[in-house]
Protein backbone atom coordinates (compact mmCIF):
# COMPACT_ATOMS: atom_id res chain seq x y z
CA UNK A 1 82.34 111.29 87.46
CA UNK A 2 80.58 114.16 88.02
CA UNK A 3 77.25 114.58 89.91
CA UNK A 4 75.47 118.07 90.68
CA UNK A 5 78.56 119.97 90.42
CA UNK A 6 81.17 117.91 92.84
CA UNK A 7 83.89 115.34 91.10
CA UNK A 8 83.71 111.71 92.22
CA UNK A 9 86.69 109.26 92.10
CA UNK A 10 85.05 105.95 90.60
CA UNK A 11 86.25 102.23 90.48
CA UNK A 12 89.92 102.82 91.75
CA UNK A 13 90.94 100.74 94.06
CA UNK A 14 92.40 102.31 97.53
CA UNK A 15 93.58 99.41 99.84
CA UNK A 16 92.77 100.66 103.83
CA UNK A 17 95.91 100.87 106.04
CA UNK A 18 96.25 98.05 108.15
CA UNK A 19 96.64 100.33 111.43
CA UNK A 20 93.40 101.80 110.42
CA UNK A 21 91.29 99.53 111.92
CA UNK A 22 90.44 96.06 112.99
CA UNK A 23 87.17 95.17 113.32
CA UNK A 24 85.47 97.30 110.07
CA UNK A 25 85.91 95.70 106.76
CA UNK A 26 86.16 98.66 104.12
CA UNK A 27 84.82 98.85 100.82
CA UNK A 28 88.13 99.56 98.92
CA UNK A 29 86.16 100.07 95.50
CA UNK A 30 83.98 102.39 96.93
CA UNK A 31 83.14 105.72 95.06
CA UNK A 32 84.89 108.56 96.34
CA UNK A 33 84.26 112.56 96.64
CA UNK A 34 87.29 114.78 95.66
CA UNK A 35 87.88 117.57 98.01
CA UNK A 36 88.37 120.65 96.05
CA UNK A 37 87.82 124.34 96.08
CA UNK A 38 84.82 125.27 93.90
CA UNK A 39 87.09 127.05 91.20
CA UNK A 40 89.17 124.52 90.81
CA UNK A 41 86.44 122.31 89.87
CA UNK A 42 84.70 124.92 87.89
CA UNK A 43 88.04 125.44 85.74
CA UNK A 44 87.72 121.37 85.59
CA UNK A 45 84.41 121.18 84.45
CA UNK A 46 84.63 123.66 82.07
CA UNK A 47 88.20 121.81 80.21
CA UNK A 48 86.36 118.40 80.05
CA UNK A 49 83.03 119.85 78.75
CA UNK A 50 83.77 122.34 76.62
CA UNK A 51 87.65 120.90 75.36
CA UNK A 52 86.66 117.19 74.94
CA UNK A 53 89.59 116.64 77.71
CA UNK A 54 89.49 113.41 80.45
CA UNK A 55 90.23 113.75 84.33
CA UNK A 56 92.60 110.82 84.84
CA UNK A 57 94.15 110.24 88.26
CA UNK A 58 97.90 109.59 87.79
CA UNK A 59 99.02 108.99 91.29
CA UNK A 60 97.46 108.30 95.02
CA UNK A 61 99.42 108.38 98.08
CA UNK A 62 98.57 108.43 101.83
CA UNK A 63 98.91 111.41 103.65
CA UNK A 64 98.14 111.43 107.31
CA UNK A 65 94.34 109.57 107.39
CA UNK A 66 93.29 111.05 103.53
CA UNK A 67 94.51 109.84 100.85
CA UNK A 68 95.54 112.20 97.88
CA UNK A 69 95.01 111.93 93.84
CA UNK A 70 96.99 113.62 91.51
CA UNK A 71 94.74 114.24 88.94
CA UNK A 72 95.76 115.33 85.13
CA UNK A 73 93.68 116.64 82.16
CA UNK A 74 94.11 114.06 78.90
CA UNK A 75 92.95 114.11 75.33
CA UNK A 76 92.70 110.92 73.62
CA UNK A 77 94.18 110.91 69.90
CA UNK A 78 92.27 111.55 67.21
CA UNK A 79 91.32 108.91 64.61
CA UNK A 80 94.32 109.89 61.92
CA UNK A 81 96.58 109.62 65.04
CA UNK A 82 95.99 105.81 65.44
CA UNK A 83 96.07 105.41 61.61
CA UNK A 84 99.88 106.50 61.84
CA UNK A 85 100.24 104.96 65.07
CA UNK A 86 99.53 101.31 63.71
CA UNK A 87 101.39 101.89 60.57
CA UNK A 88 104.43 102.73 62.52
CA UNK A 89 103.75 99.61 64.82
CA UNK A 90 103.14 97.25 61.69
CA UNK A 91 106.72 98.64 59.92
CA UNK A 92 108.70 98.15 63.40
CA UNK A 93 107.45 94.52 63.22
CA UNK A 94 108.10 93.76 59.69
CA UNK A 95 111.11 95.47 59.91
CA UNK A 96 112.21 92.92 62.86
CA UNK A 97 111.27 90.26 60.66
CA UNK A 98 113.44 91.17 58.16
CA UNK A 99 116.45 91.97 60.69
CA UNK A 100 116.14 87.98 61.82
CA UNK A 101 116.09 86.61 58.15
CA UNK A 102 119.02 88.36 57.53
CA UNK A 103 120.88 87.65 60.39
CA UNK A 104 120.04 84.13 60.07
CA UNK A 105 121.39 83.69 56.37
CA UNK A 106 124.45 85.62 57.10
């Protein structure tokens, strides 16, 4: 999510360490800011606005107290893409079905 020009991580879950603390209950679903360099968010911005893409975190791991996201740019498919997509997924099925009739009468 973006708001007035800095990227927010939203709605992922980030268990706290257990050595963190004892006596504060964290939030682990709590919106988070993404610490980057102004350019790099800029170069961001400008792929998801103007290119149609999605920011999608692909990994998180601990390092020292922060915790870091490995962010990649995505583009979903495009509506002829999940035409041929479900065709291909309803042949592979029929084509199962017709692998266990045969191998059942032989």
């Amino acid at each position: 999510m973006v708001l007035q020009g800095e990227l927010f991580l939203v709605g992922a879950q980030i268990t706290p360490l257990i050595q963190a603390s004892t006596h504060v209950v964290a939030n682990d679903r709590r919106t988070r800011k993404l610490l980057l360099h102004r350019n790099q968010i800029d170069v961001l911005m400008g792929r998801i606005q103007r290119d149609g893409y999605t920011l999608i975190p692909t990994a998180l791991y601990w390092k020292g107290n922060k915790v870091k996201a490995e962010l990649a740019l995505a583009k979903g498919k495009q509506a002829h893409d999940k035409r041929e997509a479900s065709k291909e997924r309803d042949w592979n099925r029929e084509k199962q079905r017709l692998l266990r009739r045969d191998n059942k009468n032989a």
